[in-house]
Protein backbone atom coordinates (compact mmCIF):
# COMPACT_ATOMS: atom_id res chain seq x y z
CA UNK A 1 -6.31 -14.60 -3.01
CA UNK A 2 -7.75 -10.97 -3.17
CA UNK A 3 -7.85 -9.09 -6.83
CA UNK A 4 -5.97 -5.94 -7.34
CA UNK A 5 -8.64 -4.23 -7.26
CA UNK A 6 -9.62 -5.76 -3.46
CA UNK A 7 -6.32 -4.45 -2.53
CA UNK A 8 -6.02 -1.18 -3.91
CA UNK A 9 -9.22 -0.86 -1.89
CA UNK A 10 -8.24 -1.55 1.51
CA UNK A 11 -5.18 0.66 0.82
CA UNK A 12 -7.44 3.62 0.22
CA UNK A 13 -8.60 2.81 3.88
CA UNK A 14 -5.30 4.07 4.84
CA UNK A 15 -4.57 7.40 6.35
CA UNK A 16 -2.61 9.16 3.76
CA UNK A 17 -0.12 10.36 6.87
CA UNK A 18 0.32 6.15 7.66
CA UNK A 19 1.19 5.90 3.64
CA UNK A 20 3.40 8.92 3.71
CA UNK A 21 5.47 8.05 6.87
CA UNK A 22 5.71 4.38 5.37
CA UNK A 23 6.94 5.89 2.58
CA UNK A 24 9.14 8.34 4.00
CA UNK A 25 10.73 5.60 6.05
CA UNK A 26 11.34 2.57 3.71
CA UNK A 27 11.57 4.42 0.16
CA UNK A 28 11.70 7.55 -0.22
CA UNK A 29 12.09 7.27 -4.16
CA UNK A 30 9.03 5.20 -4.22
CA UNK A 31 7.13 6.96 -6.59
CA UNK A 32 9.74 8.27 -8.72
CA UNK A 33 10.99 4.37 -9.95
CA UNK A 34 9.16 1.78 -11.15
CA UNK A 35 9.59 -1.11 -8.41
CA UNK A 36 13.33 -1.54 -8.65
CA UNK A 37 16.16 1.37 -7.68
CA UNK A 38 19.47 1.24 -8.86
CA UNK A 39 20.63 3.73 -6.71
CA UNK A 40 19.24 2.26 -3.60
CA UNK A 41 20.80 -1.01 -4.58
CA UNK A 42 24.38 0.47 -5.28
CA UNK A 43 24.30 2.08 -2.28
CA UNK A 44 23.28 -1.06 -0.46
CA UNK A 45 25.96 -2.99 -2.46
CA UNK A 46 28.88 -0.02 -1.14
CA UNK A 47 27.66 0.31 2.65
CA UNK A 48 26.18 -2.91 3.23
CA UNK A 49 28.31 -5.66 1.62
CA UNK A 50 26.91 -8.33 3.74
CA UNK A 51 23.24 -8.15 2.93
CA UNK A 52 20.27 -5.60 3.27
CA UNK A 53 19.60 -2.41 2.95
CA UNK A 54 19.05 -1.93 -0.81
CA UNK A 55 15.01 -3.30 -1.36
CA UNK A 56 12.08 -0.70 -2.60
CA UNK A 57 8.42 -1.84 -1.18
CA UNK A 58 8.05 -3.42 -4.11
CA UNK A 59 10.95 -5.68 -3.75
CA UNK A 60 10.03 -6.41 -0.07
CA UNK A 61 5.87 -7.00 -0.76
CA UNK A 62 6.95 -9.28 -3.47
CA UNK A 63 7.44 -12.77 -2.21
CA UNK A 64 3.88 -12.57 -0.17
CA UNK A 65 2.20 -11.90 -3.55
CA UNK A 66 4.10 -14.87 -5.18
């Protein structure tokens, strides 16, 4: 298993446009919350009562860190 420090390396790798369109597209609070996002999760729990919709990156990277 790689150290933080691996990873936080290969990330720098990144184009910053890649980071910003990831971003842009799966959080757009990202760096305004510290891994969790009540209002993305309320939302989620109003328009999609079934499942989905509500996770940060954090929430979704997660499990493959566990």
């Amino acid at each position: 298993m790689e150290t933080s420090e691996e990873a936080e390396s290969k990330l720098a790798t990144l184009p910053p446009h890649l980071i910003q369109a990831i971003v842009a597209s799966e959080d757009h609070r990202f760096f305004g919350h510290l891994g969790v996002d009540p209002h993305g999760i309320a939302r989620a729990v109003v328009h999609y009562p079934k499942g989905g919709g509500g996770s940060t990156i954090t929430q979704q990277v997660d499990p493959y860190l566990a």
